[in-house]
C-alpha atoms as a PDB file:
ATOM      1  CA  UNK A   1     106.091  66.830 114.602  1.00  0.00           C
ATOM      2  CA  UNK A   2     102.585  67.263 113.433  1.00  0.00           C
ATOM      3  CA  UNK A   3     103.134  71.381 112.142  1.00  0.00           C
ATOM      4  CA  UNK A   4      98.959  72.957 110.405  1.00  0.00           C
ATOM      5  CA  UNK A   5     100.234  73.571 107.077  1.00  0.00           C
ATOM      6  CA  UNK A   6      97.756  76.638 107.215  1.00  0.00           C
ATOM      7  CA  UNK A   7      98.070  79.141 110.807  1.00  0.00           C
ATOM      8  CA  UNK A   8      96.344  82.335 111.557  1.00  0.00           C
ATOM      9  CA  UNK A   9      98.145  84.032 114.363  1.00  0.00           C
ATOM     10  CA  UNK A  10      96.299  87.157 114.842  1.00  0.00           C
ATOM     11  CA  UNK A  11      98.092  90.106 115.576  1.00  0.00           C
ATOM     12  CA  UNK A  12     101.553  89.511 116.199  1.00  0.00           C
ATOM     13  CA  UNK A  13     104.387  92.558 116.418  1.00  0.00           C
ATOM     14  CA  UNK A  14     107.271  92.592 113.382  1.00  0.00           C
ATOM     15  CA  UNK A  15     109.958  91.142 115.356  1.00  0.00           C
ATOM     16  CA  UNK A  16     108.224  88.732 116.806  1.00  0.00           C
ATOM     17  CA  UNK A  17     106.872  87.284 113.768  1.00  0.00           C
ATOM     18  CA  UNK A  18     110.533  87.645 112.298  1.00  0.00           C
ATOM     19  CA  UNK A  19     112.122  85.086 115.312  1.00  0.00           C
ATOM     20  CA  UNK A  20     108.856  82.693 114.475  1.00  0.00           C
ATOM     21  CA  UNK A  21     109.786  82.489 110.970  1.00  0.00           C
ATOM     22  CA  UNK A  22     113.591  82.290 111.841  1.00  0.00           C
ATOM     23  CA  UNK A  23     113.107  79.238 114.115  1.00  0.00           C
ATOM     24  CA  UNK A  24     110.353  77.632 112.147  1.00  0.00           C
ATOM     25  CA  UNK A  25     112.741  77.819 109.165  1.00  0.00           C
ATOM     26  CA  UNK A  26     115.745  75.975 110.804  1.00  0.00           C
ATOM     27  CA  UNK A  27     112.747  73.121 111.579  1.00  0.00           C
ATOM     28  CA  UNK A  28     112.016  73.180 107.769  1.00  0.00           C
ATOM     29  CA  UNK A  29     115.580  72.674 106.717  1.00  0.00           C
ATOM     30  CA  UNK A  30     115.894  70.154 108.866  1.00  0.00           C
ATOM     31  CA  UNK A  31     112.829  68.307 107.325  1.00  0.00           C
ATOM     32  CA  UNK A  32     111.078  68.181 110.815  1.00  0.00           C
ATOM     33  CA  UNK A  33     108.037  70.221 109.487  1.00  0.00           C
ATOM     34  CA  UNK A  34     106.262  70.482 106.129  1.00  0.00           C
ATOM     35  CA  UNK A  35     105.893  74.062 104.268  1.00  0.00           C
ATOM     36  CA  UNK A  36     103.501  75.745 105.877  1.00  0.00           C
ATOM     37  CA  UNK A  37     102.158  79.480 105.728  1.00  0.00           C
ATOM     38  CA  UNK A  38     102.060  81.747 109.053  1.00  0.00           C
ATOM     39  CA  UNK A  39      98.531  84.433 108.337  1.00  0.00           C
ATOM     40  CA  UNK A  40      98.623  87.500 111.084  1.00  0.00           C
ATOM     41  CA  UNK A  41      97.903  90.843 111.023  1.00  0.00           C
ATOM     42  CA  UNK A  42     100.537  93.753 112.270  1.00  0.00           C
ATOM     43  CA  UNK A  43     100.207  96.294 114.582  1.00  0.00           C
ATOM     44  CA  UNK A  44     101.082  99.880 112.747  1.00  0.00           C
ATOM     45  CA  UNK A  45     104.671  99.320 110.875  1.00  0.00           C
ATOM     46  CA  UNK A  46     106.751 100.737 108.163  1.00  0.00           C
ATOM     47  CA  UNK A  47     109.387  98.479 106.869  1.00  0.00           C
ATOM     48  CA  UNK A  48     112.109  99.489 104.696  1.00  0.00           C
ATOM     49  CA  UNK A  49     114.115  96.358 102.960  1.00  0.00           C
ATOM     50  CA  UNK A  50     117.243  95.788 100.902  1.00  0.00           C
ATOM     51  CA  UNK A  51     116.898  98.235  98.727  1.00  0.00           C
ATOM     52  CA  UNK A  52     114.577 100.950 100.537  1.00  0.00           C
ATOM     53  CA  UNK A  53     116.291 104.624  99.324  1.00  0.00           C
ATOM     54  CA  UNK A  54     115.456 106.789 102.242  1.00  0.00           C
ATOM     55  CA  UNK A  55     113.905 109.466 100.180  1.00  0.00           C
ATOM     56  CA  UNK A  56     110.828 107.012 100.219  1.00  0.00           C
ATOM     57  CA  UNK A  57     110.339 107.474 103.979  1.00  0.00           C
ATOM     58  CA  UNK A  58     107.995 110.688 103.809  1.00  0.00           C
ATOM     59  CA  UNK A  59     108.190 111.406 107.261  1.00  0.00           C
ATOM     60  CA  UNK A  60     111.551 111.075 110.168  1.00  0.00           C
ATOM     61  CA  UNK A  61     111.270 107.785 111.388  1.00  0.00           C
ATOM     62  CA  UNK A  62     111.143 109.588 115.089  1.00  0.00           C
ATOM     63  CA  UNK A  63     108.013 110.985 114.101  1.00  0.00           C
ATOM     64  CA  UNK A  64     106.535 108.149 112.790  1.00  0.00           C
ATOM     65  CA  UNK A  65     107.190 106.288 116.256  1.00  0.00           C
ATOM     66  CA  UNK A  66     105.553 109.172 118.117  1.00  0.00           C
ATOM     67  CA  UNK A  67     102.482 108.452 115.900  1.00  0.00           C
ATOM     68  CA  UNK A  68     102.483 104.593 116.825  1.00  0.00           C
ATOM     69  CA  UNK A  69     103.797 103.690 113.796  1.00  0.00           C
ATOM     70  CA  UNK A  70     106.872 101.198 114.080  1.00  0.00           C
ATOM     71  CA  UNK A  71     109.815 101.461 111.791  1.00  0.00           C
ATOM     72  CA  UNK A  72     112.316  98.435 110.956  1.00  0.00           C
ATOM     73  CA  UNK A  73     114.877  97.684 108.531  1.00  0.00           C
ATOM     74  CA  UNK A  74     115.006  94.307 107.097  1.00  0.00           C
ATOM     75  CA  UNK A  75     116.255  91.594 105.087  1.00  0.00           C
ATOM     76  CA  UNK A  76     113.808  91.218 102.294  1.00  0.00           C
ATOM     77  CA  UNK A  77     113.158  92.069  99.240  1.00  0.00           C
ATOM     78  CA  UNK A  78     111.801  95.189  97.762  1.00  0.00           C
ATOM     79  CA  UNK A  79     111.683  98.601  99.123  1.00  0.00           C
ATOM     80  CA  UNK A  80     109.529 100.431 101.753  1.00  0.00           C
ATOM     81  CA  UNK A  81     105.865  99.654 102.920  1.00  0.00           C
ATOM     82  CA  UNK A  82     103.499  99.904 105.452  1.00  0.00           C
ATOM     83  CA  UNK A  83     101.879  96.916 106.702  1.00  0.00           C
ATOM     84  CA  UNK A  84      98.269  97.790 109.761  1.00  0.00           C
ATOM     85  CA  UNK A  85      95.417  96.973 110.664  1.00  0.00           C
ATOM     86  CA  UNK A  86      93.375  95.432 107.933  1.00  0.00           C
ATOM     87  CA  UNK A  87      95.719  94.004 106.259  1.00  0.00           C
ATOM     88  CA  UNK A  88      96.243  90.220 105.698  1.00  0.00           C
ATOM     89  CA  UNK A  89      99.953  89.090 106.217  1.00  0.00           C
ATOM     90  CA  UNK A  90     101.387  85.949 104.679  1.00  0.00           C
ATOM     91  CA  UNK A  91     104.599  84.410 105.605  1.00  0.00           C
ATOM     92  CA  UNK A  92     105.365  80.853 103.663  1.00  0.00           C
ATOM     93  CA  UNK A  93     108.003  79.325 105.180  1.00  0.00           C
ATOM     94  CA  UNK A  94     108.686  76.937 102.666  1.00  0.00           C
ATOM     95  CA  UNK A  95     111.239  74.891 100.675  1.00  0.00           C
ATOM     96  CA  UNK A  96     112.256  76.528  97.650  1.00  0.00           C
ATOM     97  CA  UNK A  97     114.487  74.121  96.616  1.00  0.00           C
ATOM     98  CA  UNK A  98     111.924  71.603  96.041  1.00  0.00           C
ATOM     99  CA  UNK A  99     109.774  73.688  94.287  1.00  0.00           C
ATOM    100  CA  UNK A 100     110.345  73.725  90.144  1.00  0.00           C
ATOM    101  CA  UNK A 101     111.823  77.245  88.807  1.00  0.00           C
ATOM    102  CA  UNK A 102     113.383  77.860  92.553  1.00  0.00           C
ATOM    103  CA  UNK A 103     113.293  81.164  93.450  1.00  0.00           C
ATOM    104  CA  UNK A 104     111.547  82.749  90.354  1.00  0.00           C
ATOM    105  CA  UNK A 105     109.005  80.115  90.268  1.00  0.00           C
ATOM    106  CA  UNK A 106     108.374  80.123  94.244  1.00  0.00           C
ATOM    107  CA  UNK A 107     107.718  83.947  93.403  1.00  0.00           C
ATOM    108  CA  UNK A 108     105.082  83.330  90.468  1.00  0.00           C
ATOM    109  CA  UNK A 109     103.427  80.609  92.655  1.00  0.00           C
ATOM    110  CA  UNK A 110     102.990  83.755  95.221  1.00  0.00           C
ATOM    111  CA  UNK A 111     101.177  86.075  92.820  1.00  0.00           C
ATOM    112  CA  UNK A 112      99.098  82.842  91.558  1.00  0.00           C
ATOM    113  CA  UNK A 113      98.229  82.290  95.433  1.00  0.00           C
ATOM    114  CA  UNK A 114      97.048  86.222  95.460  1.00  0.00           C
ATOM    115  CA  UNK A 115      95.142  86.197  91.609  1.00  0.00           C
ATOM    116  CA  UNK A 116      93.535  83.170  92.887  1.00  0.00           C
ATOM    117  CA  UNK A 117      92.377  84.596  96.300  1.00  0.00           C
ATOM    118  CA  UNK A 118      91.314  87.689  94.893  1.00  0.00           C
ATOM    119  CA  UNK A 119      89.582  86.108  91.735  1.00  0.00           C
ATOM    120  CA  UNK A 120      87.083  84.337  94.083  1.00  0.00           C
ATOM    121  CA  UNK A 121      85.949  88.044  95.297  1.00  0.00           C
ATOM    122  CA  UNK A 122      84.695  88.452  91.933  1.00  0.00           C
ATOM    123  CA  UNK A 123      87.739  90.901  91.264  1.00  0.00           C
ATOM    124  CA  UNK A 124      89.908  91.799  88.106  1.00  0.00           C
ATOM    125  CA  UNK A 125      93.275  90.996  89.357  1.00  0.00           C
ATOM    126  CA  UNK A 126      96.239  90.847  87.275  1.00  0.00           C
ATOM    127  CA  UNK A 127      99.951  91.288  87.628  1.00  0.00           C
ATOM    128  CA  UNK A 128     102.058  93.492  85.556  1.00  0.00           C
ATOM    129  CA  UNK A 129     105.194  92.820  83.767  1.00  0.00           C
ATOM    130  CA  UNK A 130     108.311  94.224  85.915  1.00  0.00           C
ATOM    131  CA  UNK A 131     106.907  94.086  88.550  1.00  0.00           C
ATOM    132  CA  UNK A 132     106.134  92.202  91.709  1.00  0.00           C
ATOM    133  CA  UNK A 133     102.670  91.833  93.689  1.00  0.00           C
ATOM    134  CA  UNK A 134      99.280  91.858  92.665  1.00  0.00           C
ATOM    135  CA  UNK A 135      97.271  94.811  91.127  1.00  0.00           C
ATOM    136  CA  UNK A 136      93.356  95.839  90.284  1.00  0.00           C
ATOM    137  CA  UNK A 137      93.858  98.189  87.614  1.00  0.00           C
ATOM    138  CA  UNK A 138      96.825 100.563  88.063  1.00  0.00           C
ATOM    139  CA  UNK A 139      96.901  99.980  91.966  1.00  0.00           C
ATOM    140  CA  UNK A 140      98.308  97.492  93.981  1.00  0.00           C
ATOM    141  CA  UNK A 141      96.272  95.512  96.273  1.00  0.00           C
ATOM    142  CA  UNK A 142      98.990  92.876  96.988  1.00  0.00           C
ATOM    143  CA  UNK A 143     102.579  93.248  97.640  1.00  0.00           C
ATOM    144  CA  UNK A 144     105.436  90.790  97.845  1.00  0.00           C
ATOM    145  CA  UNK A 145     108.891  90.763  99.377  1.00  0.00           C
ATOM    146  CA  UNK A 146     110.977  87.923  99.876  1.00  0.00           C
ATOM    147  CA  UNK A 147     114.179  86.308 101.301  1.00  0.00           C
ATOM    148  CA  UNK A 148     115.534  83.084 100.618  1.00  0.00           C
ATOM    149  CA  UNK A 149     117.916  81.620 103.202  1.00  0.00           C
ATOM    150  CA  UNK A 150     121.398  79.468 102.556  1.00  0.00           C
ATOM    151  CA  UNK A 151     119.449  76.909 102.667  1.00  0.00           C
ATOM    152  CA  UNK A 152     116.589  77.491 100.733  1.00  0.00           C
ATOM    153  CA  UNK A 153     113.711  78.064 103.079  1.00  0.00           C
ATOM    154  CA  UNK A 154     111.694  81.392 102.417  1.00  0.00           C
ATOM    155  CA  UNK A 155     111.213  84.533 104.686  1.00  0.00           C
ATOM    156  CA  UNK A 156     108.932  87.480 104.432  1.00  0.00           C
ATOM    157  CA  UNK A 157     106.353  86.940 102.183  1.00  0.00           C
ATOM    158  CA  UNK A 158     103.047  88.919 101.270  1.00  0.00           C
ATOM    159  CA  UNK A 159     100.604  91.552 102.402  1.00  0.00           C
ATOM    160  CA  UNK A 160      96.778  91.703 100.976  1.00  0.00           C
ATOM    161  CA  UNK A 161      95.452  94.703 101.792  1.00  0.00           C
ATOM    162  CA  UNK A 162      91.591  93.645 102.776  1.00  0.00           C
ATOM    163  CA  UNK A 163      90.230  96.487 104.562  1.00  0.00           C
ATOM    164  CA  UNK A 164      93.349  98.394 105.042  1.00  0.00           C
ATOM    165  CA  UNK A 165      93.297 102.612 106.104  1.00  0.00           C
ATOM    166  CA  UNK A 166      94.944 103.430 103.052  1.00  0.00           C
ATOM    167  CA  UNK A 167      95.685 106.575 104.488  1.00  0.00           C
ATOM    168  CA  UNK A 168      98.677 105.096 106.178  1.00  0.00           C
ATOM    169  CA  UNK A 169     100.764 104.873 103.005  1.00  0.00           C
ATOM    170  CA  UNK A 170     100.215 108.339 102.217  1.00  0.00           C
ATOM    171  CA  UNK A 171     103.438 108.807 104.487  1.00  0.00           C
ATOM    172  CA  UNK A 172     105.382 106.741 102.177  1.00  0.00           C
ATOM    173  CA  UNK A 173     106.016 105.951  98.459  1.00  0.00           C
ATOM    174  CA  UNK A 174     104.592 102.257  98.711  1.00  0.00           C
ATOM    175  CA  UNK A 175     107.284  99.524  97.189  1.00  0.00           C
ATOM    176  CA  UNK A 176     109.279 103.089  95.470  1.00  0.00           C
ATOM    177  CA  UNK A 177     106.467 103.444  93.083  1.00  0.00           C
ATOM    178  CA  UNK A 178     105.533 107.340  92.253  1.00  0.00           C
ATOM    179  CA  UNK A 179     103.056 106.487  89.678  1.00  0.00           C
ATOM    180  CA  UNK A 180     101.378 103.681  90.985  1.00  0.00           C
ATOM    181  CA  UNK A 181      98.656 103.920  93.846  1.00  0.00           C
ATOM    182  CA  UNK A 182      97.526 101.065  96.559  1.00  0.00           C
ATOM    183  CA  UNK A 183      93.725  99.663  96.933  1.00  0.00           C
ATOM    184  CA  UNK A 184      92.229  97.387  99.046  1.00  0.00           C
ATOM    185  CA  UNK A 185      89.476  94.581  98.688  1.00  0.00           C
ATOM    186  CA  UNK A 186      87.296  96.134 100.455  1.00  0.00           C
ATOM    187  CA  UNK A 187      87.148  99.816  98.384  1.00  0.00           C
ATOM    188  CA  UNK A 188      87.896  97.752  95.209  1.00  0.00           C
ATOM    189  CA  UNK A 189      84.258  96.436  96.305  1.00  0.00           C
ATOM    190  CA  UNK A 190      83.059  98.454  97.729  1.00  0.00           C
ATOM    191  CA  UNK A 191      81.395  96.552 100.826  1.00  0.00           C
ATOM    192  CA  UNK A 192      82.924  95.392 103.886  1.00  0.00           C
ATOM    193  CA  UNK A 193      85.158  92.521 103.613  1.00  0.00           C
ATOM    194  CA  UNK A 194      86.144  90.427 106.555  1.00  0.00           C
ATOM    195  CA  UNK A 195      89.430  89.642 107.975  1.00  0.00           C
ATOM    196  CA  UNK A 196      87.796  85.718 108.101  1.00  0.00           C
ATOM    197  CA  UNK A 197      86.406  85.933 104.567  1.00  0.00           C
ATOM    198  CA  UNK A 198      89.914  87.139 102.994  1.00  0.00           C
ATOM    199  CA  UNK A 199      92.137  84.182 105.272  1.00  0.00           C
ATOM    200  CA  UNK A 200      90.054  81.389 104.260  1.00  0.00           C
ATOM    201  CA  UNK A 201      90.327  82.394 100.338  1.00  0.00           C
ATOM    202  CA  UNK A 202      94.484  82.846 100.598  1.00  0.00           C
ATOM    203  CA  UNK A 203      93.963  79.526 102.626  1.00  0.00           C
ATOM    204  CA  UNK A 204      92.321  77.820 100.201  1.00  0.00           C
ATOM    205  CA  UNK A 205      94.400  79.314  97.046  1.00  0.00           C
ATOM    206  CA  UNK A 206      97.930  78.034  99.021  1.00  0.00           C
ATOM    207  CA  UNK A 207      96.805  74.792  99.598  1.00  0.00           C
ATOM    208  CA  UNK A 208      95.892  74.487  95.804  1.00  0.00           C
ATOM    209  CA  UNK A 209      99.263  75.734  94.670  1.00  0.00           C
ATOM    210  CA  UNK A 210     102.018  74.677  97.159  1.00  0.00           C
ATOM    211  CA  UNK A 211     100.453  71.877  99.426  1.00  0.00           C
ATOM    212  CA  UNK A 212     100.145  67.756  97.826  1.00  0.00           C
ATOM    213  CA  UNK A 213      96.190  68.399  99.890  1.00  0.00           C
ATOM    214  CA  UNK A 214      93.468  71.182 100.699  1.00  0.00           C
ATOM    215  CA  UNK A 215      93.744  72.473 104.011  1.00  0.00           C
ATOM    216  CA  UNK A 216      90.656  71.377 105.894  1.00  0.00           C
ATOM    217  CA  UNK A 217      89.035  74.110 106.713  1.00  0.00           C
ATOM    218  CA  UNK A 218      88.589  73.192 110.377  1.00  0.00           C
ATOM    219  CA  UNK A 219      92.562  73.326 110.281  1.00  0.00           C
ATOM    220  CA  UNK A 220      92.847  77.030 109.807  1.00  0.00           C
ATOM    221  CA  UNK A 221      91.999  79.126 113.065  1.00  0.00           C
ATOM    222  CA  UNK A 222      90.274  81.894 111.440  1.00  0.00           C
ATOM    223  CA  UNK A 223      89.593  85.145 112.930  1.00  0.00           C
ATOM    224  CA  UNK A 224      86.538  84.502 115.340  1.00  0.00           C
ATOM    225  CA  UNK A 225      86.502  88.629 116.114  1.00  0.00           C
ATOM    226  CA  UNK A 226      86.526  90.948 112.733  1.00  0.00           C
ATOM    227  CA  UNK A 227      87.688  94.407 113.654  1.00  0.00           C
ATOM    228  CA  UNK A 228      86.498  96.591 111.010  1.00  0.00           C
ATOM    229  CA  UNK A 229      88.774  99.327 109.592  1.00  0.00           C
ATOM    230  CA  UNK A 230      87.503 101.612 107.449  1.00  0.00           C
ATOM    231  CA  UNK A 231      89.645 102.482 103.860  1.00  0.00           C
ATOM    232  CA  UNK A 232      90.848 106.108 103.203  1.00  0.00           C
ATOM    233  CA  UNK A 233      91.090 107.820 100.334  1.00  0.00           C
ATOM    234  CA  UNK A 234      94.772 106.847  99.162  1.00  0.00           C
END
């Protein structure tokens, strides 16, 4: 089965990005497809995983749903966030068992696919000891949450915020954090930042870490339409 290691989906609802993973993941078990990473963009969601405390849900969910804003539980990691318009959504669906350190490793390799992407806009990023994701200053412009299945293929993975509303987390407390604040690439630049700009630079920085090859570039459908979304004042 000839699988591109590199995909960008567009915008794809939660759950149906969830069953892609789901079945994709029972072809990488079975060795039928390489590790590859799924790039898409979410309608307005809140998720809430493992260990989400409810207090960290600003807002009833019923609300929420009235405002066009989805809410799901889930299996990963971590604890509530908001994924939009905007923002760049990673899903590796890849073989943790092969990889060295497992499951702590495949979780550094993540932040060194972020640093990397966000390095080549000319950024500061860093990550910060205890926690997880990827941060310009005090505020995050990266999170992670991930499962690993029975048999050691990954779930969930990353969102980059690129031109994100930042606005939208105000109805949260992004990851649990009440002293920590969110950014995006594009107000951490202060210009406009593509959709197309930020998937070929995660592109390029997960073929470099997890994949034998580059990804050609004429592998990756990148966005061919950039919707521009404006930051807020987070």
């Amino acid at each position: 089965m000839s699988v591109e290691p590199v995909r960008w989906l567009g915008t794809v609802d939660y759950p149906s990005a969830r069953r892609l993973q789901e079945s994709l993941a029972g072809d990488r078990a079975e060795g039928l497809i390489p590790d590859i990473l799924l790039l898409l963009e979410h309608p307005h969601t809140i998720t809430l995983g493992r260990r989400a405390n409810e207090n960290n849900l600003l807002f009833p969910p019923e609300q929420l749903q009235r405002e066009g804003i989805a809410v799901w539980r889930t299996d990963r990691g971590g604890d509530v966030t908001y994924h939009g318009p905007g923002q760049l959504v990673g899903y590796p669906v890849v073989n943790v068992r092969l990889r060295p350190g497992l499951v702590g490793g495949y979780l550094r390799d993540l932040e060194r696919v972020l640093l990397l992407a966000v390095a080549e806009f000319g950024l500061p990023a860093r990550t910060l000891d205890g926690f997880t994701g990827v941060w310009i200053g005090e505020e995050k412009v990266a999170a992670i949450g991930v499962k690993v299945n029975c048999k050691g293929i990954s779930g969930h993975g990353f969102a980059l915020n690129v031109s994100t509303d930042l606005g939208y987390f105000a109805k949260i407390v992004p990851c649990g954090l009440v002293d920590k604040g969110v950014t995006s690439l594009e107000r951490a630049l202060q210009r406009p930042v593509t959709m197309s700009e930020a998937v070929r630079r995660v592109a390029e920085a997960f073929s470099k870490i997890f994949l034998e090859s580059p990804t050609p570039a004429e592998a990756v459908h990148y966005p061919t339409t950039d919707r521009k979304v404006r930051g807020g004042v987070n």
